[in-house]
C-alpha atoms as a PDB file:
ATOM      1  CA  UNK A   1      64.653 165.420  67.424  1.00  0.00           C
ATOM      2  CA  UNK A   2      67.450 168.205  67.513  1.00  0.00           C
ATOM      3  CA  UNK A   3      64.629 170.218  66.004  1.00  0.00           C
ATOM      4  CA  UNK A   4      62.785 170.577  68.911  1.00  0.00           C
ATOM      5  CA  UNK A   5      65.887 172.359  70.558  1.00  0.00           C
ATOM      6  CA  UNK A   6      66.569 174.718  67.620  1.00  0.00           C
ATOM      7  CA  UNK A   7      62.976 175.732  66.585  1.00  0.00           C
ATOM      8  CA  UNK A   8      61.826 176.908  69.896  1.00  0.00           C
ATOM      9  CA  UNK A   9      65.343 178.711  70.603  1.00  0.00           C
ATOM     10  CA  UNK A  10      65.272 180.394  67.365  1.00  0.00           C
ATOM     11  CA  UNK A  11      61.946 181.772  68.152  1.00  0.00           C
ATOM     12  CA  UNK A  12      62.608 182.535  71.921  1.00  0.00           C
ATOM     13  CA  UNK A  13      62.568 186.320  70.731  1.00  0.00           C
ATOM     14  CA  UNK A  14      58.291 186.387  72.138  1.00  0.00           C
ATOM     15  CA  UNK A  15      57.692 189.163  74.391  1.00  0.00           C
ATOM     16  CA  UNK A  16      58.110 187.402  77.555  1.00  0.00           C
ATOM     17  CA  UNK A  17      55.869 189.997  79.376  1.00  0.00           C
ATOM     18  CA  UNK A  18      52.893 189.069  82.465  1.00  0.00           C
ATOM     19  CA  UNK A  19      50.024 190.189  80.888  1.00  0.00           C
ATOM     20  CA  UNK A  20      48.865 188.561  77.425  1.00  0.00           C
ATOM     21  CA  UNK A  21      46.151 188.871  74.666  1.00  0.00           C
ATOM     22  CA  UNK A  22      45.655 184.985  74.879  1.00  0.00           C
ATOM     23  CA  UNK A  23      45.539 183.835  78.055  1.00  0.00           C
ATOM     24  CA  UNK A  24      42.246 184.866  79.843  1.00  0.00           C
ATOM     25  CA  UNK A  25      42.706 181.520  82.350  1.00  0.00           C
ATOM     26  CA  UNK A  26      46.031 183.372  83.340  1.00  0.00           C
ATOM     27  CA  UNK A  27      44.873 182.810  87.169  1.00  0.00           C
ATOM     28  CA  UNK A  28      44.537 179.074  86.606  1.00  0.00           C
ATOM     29  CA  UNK A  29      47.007 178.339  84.235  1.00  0.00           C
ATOM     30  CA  UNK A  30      49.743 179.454  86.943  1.00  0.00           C
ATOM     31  CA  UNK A  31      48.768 177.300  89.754  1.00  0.00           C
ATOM     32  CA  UNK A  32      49.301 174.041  87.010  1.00  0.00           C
ATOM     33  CA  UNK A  33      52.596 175.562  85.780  1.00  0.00           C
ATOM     34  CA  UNK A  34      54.073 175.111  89.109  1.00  0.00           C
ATOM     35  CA  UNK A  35      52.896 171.930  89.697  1.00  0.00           C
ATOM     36  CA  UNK A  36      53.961 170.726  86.330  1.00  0.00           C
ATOM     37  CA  UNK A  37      57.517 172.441  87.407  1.00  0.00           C
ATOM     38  CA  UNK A  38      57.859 170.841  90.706  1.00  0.00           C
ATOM     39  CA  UNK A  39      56.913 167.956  88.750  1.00  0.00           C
ATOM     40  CA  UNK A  40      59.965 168.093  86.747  1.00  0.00           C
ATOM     41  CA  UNK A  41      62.252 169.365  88.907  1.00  0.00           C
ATOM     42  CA  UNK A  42      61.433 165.995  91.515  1.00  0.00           C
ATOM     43  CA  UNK A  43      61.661 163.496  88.637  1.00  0.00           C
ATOM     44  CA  UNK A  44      61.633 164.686  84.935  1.00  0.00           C
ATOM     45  CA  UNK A  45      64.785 166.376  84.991  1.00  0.00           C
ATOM     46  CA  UNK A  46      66.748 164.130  87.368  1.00  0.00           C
ATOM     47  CA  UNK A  47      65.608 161.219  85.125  1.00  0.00           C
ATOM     48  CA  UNK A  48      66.270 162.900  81.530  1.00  0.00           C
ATOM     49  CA  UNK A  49      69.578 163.696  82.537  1.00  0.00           C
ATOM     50  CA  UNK A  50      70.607 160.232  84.063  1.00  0.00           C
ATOM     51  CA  UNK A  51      68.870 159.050  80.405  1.00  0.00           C
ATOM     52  CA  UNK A  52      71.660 161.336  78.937  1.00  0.00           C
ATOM     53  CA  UNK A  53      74.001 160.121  81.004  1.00  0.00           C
ATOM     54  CA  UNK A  54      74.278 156.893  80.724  1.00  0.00           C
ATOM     55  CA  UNK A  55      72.767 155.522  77.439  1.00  0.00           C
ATOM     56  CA  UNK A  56      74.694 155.427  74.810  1.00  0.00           C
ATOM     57  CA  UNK A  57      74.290 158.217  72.201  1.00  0.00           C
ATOM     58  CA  UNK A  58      73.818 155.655  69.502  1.00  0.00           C
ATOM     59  CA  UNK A  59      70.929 154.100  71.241  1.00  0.00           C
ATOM     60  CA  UNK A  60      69.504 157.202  72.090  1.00  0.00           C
ATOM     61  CA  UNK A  61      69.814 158.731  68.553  1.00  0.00           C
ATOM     62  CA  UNK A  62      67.483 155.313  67.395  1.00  0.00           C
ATOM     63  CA  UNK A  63      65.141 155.684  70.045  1.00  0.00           C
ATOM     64  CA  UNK A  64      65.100 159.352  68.761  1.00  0.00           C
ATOM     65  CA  UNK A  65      64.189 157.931  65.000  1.00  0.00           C
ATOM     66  CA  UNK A  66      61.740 155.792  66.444  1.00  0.00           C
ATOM     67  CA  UNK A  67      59.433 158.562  67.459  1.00  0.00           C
ATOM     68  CA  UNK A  68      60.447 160.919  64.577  1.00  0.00           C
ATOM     69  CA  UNK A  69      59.313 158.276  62.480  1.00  0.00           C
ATOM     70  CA  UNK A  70      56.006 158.442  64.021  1.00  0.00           C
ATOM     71  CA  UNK A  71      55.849 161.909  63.729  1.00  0.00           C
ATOM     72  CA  UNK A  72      56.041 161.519  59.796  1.00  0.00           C
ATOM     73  CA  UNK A  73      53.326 159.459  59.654  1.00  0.00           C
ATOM     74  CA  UNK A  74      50.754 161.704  61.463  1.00  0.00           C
ATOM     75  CA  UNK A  75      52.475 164.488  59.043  1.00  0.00           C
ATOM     76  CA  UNK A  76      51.146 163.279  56.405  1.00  0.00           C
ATOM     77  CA  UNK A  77      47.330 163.775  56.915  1.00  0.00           C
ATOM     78  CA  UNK A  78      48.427 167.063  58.285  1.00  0.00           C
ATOM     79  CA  UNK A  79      49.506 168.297  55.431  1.00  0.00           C
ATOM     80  CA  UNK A  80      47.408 166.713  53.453  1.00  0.00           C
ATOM     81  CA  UNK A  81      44.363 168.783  55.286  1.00  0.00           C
ATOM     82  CA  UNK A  82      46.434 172.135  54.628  1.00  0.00           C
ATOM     83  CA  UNK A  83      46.441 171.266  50.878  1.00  0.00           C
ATOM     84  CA  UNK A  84      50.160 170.356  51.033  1.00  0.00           C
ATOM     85  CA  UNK A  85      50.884 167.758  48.177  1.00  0.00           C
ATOM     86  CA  UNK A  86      54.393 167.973  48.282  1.00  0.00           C
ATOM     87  CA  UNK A  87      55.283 167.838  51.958  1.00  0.00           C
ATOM     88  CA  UNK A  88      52.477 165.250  52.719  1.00  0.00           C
ATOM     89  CA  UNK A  89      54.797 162.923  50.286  1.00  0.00           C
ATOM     90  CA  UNK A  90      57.958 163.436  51.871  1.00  0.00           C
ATOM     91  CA  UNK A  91      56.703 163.071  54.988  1.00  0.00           C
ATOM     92  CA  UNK A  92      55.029 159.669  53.447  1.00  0.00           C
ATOM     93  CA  UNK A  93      58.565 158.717  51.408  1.00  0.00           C
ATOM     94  CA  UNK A  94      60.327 159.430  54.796  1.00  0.00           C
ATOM     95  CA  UNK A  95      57.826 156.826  56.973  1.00  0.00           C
ATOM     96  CA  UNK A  96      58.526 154.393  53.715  1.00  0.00           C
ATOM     97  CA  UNK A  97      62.155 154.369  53.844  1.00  0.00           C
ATOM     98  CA  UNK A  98      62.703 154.626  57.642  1.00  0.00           C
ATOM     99  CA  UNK A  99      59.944 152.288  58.833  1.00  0.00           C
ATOM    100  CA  UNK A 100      61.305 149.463  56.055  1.00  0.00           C
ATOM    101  CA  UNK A 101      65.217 149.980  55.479  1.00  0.00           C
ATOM    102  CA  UNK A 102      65.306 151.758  59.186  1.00  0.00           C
ATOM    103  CA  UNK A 103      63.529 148.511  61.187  1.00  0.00           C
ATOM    104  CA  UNK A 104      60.294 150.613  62.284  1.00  0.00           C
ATOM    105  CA  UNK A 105      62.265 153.881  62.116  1.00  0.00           C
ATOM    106  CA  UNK A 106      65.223 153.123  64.177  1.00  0.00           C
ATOM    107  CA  UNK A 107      67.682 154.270  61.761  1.00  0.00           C
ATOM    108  CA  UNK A 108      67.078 157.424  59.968  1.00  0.00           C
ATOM    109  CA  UNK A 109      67.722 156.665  56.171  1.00  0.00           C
ATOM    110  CA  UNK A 110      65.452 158.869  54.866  1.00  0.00           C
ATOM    111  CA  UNK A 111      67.818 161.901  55.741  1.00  0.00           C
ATOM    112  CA  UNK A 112      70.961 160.171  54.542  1.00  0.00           C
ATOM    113  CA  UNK A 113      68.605 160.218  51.174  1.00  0.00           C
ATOM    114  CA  UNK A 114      68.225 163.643  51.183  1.00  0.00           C
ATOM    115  CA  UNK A 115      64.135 163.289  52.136  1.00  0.00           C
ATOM    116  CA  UNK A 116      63.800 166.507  54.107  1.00  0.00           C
ATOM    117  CA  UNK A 117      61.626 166.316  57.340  1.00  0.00           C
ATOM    118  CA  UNK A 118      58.345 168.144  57.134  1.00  0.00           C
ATOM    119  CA  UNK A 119      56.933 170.085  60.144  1.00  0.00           C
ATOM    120  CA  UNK A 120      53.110 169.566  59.859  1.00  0.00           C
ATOM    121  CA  UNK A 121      50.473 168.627  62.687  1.00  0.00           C
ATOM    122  CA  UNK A 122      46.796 169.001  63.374  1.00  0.00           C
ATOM    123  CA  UNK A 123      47.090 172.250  65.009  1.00  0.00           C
ATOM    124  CA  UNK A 124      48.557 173.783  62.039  1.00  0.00           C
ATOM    125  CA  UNK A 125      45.461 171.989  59.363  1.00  0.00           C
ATOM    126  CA  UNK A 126      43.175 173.932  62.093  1.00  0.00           C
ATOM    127  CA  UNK A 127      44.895 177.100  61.620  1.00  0.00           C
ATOM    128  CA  UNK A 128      45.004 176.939  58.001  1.00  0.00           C
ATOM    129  CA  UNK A 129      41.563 176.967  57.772  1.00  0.00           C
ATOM    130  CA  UNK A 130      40.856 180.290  59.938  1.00  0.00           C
ATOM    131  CA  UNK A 131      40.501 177.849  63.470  1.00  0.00           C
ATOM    132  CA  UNK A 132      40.929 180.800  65.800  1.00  0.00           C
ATOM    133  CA  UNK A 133      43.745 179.779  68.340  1.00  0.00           C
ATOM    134  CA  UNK A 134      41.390 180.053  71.440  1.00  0.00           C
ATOM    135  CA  UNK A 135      42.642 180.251  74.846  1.00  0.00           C
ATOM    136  CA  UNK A 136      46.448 179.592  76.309  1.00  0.00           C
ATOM    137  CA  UNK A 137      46.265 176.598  78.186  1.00  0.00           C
ATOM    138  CA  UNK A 138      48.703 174.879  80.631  1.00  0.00           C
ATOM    139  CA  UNK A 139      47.739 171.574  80.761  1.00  0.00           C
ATOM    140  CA  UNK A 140      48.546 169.793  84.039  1.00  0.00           C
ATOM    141  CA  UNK A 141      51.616 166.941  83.397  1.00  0.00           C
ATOM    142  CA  UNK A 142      51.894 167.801  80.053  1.00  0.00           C
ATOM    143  CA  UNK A 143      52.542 171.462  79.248  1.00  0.00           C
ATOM    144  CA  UNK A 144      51.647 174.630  77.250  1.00  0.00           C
ATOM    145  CA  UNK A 145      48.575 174.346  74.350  1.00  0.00           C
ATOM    146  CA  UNK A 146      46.087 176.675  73.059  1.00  0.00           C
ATOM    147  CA  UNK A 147      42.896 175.424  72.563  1.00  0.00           C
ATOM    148  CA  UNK A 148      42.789 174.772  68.675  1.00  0.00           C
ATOM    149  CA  UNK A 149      46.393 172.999  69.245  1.00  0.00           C
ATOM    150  CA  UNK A 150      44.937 169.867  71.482  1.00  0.00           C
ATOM    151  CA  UNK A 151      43.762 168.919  68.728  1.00  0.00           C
ATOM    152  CA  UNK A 152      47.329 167.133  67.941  1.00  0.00           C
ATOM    153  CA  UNK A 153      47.710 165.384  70.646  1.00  0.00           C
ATOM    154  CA  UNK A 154      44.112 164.081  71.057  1.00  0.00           C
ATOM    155  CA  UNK A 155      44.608 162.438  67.540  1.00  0.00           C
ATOM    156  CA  UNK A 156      47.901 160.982  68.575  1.00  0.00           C
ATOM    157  CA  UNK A 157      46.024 159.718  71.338  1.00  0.00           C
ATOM    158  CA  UNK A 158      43.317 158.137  69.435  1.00  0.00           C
ATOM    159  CA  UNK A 159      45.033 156.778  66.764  1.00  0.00           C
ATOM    160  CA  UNK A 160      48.778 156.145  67.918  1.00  0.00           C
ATOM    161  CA  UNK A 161      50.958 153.015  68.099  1.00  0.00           C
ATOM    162  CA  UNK A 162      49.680 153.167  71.670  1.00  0.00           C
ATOM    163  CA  UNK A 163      46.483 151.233  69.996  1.00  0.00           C
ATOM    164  CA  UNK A 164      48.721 148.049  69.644  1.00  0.00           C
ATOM    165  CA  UNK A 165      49.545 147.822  72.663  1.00  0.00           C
ATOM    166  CA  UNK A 166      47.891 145.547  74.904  1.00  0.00           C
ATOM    167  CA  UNK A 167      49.393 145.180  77.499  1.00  0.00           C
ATOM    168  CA  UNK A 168      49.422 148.248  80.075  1.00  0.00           C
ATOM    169  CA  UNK A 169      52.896 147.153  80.789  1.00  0.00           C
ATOM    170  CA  UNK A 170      53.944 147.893  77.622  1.00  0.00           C
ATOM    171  CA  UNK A 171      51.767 151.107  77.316  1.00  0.00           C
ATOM    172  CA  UNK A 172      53.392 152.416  80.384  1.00  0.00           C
ATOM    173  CA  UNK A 173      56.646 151.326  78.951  1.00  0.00           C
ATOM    174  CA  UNK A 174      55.738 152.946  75.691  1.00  0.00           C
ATOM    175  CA  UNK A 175      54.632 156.738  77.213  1.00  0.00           C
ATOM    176  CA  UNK A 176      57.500 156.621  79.739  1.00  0.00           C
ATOM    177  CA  UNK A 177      60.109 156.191  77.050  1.00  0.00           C
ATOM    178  CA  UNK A 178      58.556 158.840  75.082  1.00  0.00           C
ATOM    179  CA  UNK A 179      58.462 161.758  77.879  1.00  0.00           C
ATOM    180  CA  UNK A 180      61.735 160.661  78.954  1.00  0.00           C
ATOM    181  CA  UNK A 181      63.318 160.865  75.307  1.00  0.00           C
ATOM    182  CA  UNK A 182      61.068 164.263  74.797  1.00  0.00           C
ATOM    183  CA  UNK A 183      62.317 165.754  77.948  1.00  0.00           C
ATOM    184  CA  UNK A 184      65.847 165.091  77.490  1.00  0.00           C
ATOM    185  CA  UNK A 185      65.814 167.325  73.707  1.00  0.00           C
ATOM    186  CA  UNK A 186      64.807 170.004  76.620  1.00  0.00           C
ATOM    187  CA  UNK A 187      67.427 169.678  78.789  1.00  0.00           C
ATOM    188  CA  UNK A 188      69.671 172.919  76.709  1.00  0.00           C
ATOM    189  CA  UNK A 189      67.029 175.041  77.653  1.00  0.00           C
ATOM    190  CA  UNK A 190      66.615 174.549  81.224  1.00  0.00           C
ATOM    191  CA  UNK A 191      69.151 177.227  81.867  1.00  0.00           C
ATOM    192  CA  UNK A 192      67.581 179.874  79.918  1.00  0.00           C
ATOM    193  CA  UNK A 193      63.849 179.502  81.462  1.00  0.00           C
ATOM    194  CA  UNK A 194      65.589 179.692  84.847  1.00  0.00           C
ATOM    195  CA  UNK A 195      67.907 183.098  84.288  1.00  0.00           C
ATOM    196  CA  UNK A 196      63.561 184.291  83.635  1.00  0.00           C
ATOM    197  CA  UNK A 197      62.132 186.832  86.090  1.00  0.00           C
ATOM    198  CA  UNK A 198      59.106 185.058  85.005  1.00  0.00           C
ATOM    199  CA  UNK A 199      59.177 181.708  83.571  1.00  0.00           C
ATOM    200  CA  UNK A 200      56.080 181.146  83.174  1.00  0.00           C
ATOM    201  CA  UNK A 201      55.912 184.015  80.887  1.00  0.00           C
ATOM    202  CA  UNK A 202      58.548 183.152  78.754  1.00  0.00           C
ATOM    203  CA  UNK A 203      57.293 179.750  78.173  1.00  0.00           C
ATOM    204  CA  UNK A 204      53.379 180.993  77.245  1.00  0.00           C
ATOM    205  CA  UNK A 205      54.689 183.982  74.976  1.00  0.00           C
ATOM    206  CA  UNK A 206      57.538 181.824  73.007  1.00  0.00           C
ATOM    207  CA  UNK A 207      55.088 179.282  72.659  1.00  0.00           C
ATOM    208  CA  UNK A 208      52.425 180.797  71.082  1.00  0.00           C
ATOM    209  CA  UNK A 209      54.700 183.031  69.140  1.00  0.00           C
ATOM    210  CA  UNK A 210      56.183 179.849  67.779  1.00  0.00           C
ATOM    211  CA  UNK A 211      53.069 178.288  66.999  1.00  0.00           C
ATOM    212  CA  UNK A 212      52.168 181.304  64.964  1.00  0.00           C
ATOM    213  CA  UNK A 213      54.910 181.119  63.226  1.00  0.00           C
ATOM    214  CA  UNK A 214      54.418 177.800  62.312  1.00  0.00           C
ATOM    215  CA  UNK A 215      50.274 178.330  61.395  1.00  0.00           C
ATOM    216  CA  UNK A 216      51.984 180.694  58.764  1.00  0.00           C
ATOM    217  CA  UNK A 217      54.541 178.261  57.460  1.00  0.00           C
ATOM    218  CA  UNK A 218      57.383 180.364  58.545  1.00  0.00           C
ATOM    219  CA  UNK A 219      56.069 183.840  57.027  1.00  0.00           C
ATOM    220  CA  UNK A 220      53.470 185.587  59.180  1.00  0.00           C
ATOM    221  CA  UNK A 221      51.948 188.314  57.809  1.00  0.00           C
ATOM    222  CA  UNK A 222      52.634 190.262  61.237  1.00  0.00           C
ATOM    223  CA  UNK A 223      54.666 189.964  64.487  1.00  0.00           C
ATOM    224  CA  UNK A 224      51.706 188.380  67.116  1.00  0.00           C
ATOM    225  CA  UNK A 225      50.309 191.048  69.781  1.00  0.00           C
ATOM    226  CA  UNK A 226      50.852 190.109  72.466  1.00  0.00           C
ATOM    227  CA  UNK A 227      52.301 192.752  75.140  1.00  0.00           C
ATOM    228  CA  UNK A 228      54.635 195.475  76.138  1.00  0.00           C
ATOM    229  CA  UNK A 229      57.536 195.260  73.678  1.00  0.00           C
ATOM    230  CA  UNK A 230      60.494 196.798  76.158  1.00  0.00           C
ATOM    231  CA  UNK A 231      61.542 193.764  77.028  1.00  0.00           C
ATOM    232  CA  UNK A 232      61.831 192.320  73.579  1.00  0.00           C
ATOM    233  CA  UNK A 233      65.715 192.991  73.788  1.00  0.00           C
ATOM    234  CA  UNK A 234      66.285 190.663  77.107  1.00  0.00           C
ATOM    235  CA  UNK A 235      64.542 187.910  76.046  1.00  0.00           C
ATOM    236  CA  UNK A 236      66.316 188.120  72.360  1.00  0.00           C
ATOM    237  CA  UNK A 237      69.350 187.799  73.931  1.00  0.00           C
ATOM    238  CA  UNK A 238      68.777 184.991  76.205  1.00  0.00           C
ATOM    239  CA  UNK A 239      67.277 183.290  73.009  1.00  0.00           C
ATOM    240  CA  UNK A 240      70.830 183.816  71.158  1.00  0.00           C
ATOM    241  CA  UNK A 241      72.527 182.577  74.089  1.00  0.00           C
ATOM    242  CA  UNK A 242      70.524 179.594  74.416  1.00  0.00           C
ATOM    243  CA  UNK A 243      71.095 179.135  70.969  1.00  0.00           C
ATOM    244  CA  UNK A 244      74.912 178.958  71.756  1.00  0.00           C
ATOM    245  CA  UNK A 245      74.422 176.910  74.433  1.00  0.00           C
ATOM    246  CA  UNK A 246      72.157 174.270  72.120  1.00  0.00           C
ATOM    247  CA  UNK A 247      74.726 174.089  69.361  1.00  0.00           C
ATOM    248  CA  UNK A 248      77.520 173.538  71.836  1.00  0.00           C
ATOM    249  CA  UNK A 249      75.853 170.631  73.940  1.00  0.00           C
ATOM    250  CA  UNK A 250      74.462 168.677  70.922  1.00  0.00           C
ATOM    251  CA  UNK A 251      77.972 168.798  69.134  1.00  0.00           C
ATOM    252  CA  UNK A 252      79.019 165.055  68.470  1.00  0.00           C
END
C-alpha cells in the first residue's frame, strides 16, 4: 500500500487556502475534523506506530497484500463501469494470481509477474460519467469524501469480505486490522499536515485535487479552482519534502 503514501504526496501541491469552491458545509465539516484529530492523536497514531514498531515488516507487508488484494477485486467492476477493458483485467489477473498462488492475497505474486496494479474505484465510474463531485465532506471517524466519492466505500460496505463474517468478533477484528494497517501507510505524512497553518485546509484541498486528478486518469483538462493561488509555492514545497521524507522512511 506504499501507494497511498506516494500518490497523495505527489499531489500535495492543492492550494491549501481557507476558503474553497467545494465545501459549502465548511462550518460543520471543521467541528468533525477535530474530533476525528483528537481521535487520532488519543489512539490512532499511538497504535499505528506501536503496529510499526513491533510487527515484523514481513508480516506487515502480507497483511498489506491482503487488503490490496481486495482492492483489486472491487477494481475490477470499477473499471469495468468506466469502459476500461484492459485495466478491469489486470486488476482481475492480479486477484487470480494473488488470491490462489498468494493464499487469499498474502503474498503479492502478481507484481513479481509484472501485473501492474490498477487504480480504479466507484468514485471514479461516477465521475466518468459527468457525476458532479457534490459537496466536501468530513465524515466523522473516517475522514475526507465528497459526496459522489461515498459511493466507494458504501459498496465496500455492502458487498465486502465483511459479509462472511459472522461473528462480530471477527468483524471487529476484521475493521480494526484494516484502520490500523491503513493508518500506519499515513504515518510519513503526519509531519507535513502538522508544519500546516491550517490543516484542515491542506487535507480538504489535496484531497479533492487528488481525486480530480484521478476522475481524469492522471490528465485533467485544467488545474481545479479552488482558491487564492499565493500560497501554491508553500504547500509545493512541503509536498517535495514530504516526498523526501516518504522515500526515506519506507526504504527497506
Amino acid at each position: 500500500m506504499r501507494r497511498l503514501i506516494v500518490l497523495p504526496l505527489l499531489l500535495l501541491v492543492a492550494c491549501a487556502t481557507p476558503q474553497n469552491n467545494y465545501d459549502p458545509l465548511e462550518s460543520i465539516n471543521r467541528p468533525i475534523f477535530a474530533v476525528n484529530k483528537a481521535v487520532d492523536d488519543a489512539v490512532l497514531r499511538p497504535v499505528s506506530q506501536g503496529y510499526v514498531r513491533f510487527i515484523p515488516p514481513p508480516l506487515r507487508k502480507g497483511i498489506d497484500n491482503f487488503f490490496e488484494n481486495i482492492d483489486d477485486l472491487f477494481a475490477i467492476p470499477a473499471a469495468l463501469l468506466q469502459g476500461k477493458a484492459t485495466p478491469a483485467s489486470q486488476s482481475f489477473g492480479r486477484a487470480l494470481v494473488n488470491t490462489t498462488l498468494g493464499v487469499a492475497g498474502l503474498i503479492d505474486w502478481a507484481s513479481d509477474l509484472n501485473i501492474e496494479k490498477q487504480e480504479n474505484d466507484f468514485g471514479q465510474a461516477l465521475g466518468h460519467w459527468g457525476v458532479p463531485s457534490g459537496p466536501f465532506l468530513m465524515v466523522p471517524f473516517y475522514g475526507p469524501l465528497t459526496l459522489r466519492d461515498s459511493a466507494d466505500p458504501l459498496v465496500r460496505l455492502a458487498w465486502g469480505p465483511i459479509d462472511y463474517i459472522d461473528d462480530l468478533s471477527g468483524q471487529i477484528a476484521y475493521y480494526s486490522i484494516f484502520i490500523i494497517n491503513a493508518r500506519s501507510q499515513l504515518l510519513p505524512l503526519d509531519a507535513v499536515i502538522q508544519e500546516q497553518s491550517d490543516p484542515y485546509a491542506f487535507i480538504r484541498d489535496s484531497y479533492l485535487q487528488r481525486r480530480w486528478f484521478k476522475i481524469h486518469h492522471g490528465n485533467p483538462p485544467h488545474p481545479l479552482p479552488m482558491g487564492d493561488d499565493e500560497i501554491d509555492n508553500e504547500v509545493e514545497h512541503a509536498a517535495d519534502a514530504a516526498t523526501h521524507h516518504a522515500s526515506t522512511e519506507t526504504q527497506p
